[in-house]
PDB file of N, CA and C in Angstrom:
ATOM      1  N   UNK A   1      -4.867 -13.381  -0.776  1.00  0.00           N
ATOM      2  CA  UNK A   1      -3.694 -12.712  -0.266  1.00  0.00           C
ATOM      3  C   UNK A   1      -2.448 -13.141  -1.022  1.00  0.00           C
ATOM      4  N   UNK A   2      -2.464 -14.024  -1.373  1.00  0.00           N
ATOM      5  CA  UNK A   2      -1.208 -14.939  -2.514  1.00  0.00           C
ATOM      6  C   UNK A   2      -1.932 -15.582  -3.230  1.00  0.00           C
ATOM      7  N   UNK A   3      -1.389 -15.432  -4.040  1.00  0.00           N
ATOM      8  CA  UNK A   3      -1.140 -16.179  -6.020  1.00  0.00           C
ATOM      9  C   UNK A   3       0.131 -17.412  -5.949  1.00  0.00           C
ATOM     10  N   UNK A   4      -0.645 -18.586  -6.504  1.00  0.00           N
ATOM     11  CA  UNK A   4       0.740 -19.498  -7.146  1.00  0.00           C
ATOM     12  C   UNK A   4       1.549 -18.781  -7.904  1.00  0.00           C
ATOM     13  N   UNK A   5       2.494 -19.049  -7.538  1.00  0.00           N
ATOM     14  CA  UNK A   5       3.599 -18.535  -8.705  1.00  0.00           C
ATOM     15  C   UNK A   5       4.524 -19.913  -9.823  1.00  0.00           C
ATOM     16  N   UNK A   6       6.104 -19.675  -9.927  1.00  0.00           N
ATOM     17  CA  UNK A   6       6.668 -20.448 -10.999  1.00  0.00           C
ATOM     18  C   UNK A   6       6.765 -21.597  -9.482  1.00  0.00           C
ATOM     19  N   UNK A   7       6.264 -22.677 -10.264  1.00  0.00           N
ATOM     20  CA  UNK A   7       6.687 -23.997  -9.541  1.00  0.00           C
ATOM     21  C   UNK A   7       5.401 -23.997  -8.517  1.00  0.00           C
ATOM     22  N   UNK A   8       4.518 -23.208  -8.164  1.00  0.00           N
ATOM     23  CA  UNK A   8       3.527 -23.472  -7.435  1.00  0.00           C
ATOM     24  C   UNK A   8       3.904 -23.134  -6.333  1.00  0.00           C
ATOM     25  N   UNK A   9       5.122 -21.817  -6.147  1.00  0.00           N
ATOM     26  CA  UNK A   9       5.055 -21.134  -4.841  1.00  0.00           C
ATOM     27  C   UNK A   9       4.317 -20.010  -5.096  1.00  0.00           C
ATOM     28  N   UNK A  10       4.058 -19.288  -3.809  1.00  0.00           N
ATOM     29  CA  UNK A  10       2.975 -18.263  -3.613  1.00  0.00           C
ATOM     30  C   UNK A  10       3.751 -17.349  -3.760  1.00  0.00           C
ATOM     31  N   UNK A  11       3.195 -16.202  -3.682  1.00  0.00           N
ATOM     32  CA  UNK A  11       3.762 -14.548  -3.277  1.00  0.00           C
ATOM     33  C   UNK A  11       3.192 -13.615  -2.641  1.00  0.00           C
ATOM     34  N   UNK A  12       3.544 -13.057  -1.509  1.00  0.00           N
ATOM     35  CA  UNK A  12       2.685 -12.627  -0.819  1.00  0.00           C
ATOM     36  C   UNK A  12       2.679 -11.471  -1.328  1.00  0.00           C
ATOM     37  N   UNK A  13       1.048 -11.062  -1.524  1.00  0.00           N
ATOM     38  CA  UNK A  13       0.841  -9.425  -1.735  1.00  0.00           C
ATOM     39  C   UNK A  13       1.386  -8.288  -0.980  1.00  0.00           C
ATOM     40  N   UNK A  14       1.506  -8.273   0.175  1.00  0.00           N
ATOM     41  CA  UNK A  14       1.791  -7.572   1.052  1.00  0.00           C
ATOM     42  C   UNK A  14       3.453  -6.714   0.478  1.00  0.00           C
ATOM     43  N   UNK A  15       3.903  -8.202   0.095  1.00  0.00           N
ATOM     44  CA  UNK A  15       5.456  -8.153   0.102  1.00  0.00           C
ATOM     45  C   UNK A  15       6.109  -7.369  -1.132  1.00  0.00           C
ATOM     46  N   UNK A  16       5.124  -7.856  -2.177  1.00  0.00           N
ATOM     47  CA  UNK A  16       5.163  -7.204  -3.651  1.00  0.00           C
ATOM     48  C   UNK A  16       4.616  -5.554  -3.430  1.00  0.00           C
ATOM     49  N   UNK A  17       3.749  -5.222  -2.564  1.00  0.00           N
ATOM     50  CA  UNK A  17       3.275  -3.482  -2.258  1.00  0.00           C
ATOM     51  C   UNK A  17       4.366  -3.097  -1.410  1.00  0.00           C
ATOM     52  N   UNK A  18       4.972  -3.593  -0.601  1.00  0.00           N
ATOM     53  CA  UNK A  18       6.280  -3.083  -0.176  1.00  0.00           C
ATOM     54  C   UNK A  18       7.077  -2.904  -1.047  1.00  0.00           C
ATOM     55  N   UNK A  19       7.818  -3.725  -1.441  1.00  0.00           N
ATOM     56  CA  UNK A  19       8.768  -3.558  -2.488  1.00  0.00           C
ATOM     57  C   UNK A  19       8.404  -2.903  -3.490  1.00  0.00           C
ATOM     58  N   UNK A  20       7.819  -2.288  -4.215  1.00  0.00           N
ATOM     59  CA  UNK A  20       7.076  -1.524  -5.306  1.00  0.00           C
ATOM     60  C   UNK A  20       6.880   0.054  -4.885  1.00  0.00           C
ATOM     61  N   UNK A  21       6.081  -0.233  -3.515  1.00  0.00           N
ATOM     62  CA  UNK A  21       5.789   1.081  -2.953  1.00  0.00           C
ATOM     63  C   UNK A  21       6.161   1.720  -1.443  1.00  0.00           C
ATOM     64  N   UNK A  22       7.125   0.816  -0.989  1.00  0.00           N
ATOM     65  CA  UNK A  22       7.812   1.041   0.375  1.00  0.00           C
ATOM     66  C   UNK A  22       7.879   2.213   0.507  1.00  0.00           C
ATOM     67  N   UNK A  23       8.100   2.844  -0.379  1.00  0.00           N
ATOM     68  CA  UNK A  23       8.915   4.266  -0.046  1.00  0.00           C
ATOM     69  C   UNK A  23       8.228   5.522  -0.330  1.00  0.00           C
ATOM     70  N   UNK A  24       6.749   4.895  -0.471  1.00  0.00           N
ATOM     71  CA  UNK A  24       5.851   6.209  -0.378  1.00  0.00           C
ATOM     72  C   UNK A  24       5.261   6.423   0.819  1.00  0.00           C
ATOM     73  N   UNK A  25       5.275   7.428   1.343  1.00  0.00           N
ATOM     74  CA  UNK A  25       4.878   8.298   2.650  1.00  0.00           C
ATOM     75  C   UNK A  25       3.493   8.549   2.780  1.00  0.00           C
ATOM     76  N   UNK A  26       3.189   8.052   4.288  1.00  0.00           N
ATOM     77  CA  UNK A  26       1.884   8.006   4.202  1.00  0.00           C
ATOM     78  C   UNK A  26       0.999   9.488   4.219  1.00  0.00           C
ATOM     79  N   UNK A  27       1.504  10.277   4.217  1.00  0.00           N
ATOM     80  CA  UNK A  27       0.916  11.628   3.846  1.00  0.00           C
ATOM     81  C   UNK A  27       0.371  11.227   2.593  1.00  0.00           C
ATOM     82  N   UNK A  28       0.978  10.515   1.440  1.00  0.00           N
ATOM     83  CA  UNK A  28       0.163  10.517  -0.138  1.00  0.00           C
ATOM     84  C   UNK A  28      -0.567   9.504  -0.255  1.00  0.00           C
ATOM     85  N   UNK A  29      -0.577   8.892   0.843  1.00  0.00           N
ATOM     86  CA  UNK A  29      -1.624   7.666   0.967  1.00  0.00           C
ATOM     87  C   UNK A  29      -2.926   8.082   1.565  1.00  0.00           C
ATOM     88  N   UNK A  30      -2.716   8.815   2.255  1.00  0.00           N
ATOM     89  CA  UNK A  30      -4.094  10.024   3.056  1.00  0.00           C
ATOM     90  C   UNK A  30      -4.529  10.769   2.078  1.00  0.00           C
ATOM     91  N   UNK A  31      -3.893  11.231   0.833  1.00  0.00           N
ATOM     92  CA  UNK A  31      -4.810  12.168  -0.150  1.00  0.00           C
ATOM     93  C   UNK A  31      -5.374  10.994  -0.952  1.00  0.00           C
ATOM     94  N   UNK A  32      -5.127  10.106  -1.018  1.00  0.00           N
ATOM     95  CA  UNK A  32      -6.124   9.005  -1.876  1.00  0.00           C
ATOM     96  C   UNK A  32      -7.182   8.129  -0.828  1.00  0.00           C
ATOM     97  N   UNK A  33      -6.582   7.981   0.198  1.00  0.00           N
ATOM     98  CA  UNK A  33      -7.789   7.380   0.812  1.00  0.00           C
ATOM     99  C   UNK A  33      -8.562   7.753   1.691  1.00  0.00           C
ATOM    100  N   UNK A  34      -7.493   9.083   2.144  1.00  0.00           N
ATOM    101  CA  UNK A  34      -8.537   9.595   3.411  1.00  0.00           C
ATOM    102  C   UNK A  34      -7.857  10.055   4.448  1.00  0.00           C
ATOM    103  N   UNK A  35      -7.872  10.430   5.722  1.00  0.00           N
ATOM    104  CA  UNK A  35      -7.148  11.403   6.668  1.00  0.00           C
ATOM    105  C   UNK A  35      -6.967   9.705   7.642  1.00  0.00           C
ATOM    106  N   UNK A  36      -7.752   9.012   7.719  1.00  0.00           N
ATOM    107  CA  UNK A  36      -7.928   8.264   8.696  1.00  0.00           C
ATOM    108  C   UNK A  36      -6.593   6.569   7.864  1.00  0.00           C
ATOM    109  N   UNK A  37      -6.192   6.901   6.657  1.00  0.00           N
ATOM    110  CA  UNK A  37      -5.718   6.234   6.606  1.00  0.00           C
ATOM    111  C   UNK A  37      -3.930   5.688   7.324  1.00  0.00           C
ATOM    112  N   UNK A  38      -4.146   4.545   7.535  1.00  0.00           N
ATOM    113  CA  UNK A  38      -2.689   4.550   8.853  1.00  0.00           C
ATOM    114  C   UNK A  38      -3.065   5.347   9.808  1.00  0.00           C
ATOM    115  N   UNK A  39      -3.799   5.422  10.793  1.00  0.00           N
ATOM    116  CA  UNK A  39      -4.170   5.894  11.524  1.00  0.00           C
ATOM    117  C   UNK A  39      -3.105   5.486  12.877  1.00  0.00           C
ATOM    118  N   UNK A  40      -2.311   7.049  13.264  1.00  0.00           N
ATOM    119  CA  UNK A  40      -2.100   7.040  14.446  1.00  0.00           C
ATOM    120  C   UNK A  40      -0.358   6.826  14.200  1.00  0.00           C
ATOM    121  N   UNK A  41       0.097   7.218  12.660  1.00  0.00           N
ATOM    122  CA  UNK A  41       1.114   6.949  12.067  1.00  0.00           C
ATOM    123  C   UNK A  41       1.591   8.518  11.639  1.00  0.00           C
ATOM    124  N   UNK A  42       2.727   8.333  12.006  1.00  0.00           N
ATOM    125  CA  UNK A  42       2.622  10.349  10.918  1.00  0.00           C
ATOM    126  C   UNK A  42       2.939  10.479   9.795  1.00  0.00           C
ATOM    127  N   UNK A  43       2.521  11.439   9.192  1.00  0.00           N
ATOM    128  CA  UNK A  43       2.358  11.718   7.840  1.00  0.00           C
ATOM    129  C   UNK A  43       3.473  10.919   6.801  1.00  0.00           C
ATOM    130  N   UNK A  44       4.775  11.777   8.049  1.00  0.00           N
ATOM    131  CA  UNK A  44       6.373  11.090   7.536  1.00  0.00           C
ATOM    132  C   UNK A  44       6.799   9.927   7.293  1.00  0.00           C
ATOM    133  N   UNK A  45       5.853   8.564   7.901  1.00  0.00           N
ATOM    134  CA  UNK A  45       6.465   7.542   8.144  1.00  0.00           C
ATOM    135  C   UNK A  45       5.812   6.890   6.581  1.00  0.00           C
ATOM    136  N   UNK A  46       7.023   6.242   6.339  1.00  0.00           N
ATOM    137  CA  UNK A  46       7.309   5.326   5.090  1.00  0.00           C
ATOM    138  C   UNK A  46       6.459   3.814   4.980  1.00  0.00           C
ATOM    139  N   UNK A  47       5.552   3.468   3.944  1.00  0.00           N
ATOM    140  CA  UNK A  47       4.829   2.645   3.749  1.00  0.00           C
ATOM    141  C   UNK A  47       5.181   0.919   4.138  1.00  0.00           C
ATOM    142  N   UNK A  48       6.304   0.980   3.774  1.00  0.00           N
ATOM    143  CA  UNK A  48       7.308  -0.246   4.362  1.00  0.00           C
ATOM    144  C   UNK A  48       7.243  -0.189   5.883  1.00  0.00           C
ATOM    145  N   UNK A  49       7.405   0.976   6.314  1.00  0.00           N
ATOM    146  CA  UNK A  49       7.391   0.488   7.963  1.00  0.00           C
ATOM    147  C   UNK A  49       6.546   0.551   8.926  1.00  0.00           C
ATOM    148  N   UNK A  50       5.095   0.377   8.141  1.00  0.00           N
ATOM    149  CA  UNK A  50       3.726   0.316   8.557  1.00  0.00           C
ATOM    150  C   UNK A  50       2.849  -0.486   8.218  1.00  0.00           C
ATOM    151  N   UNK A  51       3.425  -1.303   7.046  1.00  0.00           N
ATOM    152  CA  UNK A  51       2.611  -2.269   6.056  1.00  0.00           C
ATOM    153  C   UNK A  51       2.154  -3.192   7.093  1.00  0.00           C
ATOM    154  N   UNK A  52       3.070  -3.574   7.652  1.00  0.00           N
ATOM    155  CA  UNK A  52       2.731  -4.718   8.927  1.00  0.00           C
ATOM    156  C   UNK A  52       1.715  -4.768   9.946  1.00  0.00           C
ATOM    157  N   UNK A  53       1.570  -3.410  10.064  1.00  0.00           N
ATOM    158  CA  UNK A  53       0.491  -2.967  11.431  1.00  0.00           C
ATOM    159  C   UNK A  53      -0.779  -2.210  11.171  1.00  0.00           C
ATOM    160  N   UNK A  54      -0.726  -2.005   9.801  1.00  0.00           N
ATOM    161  CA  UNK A  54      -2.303  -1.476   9.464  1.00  0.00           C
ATOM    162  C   UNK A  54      -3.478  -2.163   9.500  1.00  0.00           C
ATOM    163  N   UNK A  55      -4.303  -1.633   9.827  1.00  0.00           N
ATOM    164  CA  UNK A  55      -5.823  -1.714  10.175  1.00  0.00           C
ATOM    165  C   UNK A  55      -6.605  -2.707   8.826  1.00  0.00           C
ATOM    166  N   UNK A  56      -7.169  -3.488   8.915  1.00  0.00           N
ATOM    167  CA  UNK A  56      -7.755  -4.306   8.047  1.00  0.00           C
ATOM    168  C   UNK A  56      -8.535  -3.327   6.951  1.00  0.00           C
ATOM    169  N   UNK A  57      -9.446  -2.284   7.136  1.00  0.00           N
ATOM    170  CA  UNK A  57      -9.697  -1.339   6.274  1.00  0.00           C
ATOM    171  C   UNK A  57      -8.266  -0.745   5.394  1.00  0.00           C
ATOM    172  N   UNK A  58      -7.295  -0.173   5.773  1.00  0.00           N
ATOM    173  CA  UNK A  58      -6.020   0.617   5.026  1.00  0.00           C
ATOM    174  C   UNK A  58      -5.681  -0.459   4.279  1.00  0.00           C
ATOM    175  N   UNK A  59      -5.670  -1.777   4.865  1.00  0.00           N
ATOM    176  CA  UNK A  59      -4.669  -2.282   4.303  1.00  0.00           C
ATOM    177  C   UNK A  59      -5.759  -2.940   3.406  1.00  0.00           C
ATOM    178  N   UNK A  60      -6.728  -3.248   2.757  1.00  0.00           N
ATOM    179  CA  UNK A  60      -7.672  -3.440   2.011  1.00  0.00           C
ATOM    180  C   UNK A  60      -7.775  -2.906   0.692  1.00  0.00           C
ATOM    181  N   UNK A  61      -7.811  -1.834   1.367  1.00  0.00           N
ATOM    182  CA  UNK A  61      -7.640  -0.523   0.087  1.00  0.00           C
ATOM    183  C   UNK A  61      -6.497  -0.866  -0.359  1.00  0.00           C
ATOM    184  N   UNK A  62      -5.453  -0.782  -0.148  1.00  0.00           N
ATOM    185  CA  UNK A  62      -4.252  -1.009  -0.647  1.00  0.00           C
ATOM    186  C   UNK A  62      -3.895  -2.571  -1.549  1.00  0.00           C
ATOM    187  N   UNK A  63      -4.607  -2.968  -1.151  1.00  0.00           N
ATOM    188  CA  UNK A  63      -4.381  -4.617  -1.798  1.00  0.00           C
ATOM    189  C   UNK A  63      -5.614  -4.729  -3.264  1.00  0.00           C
ATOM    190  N   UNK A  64      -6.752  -4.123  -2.126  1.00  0.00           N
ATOM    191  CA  UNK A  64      -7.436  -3.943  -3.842  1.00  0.00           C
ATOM    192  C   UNK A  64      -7.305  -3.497  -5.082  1.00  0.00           C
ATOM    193  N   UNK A  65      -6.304  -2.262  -4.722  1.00  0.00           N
ATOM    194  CA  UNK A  65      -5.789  -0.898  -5.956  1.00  0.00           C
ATOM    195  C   UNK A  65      -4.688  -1.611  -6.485  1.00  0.00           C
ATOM    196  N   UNK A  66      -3.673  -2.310  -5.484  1.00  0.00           N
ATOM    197  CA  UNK A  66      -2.182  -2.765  -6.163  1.00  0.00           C
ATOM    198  C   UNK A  66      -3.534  -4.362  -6.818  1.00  0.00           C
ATOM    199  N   UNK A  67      -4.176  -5.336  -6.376  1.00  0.00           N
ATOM    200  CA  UNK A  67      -4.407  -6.286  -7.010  1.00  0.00           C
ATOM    201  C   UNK A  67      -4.806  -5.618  -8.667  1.00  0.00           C
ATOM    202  N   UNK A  68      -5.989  -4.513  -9.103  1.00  0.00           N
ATOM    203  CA  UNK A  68      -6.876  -4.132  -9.903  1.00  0.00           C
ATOM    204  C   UNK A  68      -5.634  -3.245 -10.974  1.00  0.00           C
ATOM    205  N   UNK A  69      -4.038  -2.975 -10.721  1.00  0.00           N
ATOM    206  CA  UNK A  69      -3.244  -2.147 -11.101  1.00  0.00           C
ATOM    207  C   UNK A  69      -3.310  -1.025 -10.857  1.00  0.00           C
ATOM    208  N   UNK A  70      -3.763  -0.182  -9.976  1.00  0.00           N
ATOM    209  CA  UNK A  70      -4.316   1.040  -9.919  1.00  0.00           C
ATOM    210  C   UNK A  70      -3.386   2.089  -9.025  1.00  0.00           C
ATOM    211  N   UNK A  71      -2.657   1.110  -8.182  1.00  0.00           N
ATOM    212  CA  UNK A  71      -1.981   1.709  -7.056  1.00  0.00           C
ATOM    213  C   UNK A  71      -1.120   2.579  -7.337  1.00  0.00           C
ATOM    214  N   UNK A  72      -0.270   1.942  -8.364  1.00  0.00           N
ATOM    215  CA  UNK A  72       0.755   3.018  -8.830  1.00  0.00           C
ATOM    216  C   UNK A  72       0.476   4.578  -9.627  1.00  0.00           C
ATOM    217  N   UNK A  73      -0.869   4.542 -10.368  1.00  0.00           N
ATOM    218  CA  UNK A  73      -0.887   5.723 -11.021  1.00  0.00           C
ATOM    219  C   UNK A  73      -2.021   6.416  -9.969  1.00  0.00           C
ATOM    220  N   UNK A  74      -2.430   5.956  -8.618  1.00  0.00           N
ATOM    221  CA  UNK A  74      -2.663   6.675  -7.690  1.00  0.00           C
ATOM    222  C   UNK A  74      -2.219   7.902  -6.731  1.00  0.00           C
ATOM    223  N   UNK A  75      -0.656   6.722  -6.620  1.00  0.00           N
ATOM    224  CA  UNK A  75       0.401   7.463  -5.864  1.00  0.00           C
ATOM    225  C   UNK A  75       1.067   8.258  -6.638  1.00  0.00           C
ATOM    226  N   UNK A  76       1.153   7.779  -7.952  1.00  0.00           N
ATOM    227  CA  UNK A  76       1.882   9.238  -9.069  1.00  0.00           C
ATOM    228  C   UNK A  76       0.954  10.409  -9.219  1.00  0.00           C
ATOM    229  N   UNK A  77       0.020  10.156  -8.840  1.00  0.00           N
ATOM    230  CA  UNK A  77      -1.496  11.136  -9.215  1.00  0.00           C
ATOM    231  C   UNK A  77      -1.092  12.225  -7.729  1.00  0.00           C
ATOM    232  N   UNK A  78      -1.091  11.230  -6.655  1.00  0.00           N
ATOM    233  CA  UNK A  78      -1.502  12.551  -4.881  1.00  0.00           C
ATOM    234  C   UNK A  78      -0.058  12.949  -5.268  1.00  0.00           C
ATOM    235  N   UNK A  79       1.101  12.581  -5.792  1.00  0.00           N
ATOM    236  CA  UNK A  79       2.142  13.131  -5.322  1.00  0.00           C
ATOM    237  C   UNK A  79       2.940  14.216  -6.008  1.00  0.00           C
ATOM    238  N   UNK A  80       1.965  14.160  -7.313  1.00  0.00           N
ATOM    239  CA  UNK A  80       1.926  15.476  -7.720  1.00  0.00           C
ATOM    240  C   UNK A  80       0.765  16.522  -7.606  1.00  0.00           C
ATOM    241  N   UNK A  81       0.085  15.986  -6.742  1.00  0.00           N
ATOM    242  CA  UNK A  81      -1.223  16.961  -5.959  1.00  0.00           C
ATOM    243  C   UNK A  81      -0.445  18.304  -4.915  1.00  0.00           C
TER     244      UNK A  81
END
């Protein structure tokens, strides 16, 4: 979930996919992962203000794609879908 960083502090993943991708809407997060992703969230609501409360599956996916680099040319990919 965190990496050492400079001086041997951590960084939390979570915090770095917010800041990077806060501001993508989970509607374009549902064309890459699925209808069920953020479940129970609407389409409209912004990635930042859900990061906190997602389901161990959503938020999985999401940590695997941003760890592997993938996340970003995901969300550039659904959001011009």
């Amino acid at each position: 979930m965190s990496k050492a960083g400079l001086d041997n502090r951590h960084r939390n993943k979570d915090g770095e996919i917010s800041h990077k991708h806060g501001n993508t809407v989970i509607r374009t997060l549902r064309k890459i992962y699925g209808p069920s992703f953020a479940a129970g969230y609407p389409d409209t609501e912004k990635l930042s203000d859900v990061l906190a409360q997602l389901n161990e599956t959503s938020l999985s996916q999401l940590r695997r794609d941003h760890e592997t680099g993938h996340l970003e040319h995901k969300i550039a990919k659904a959001s011009n879908a």
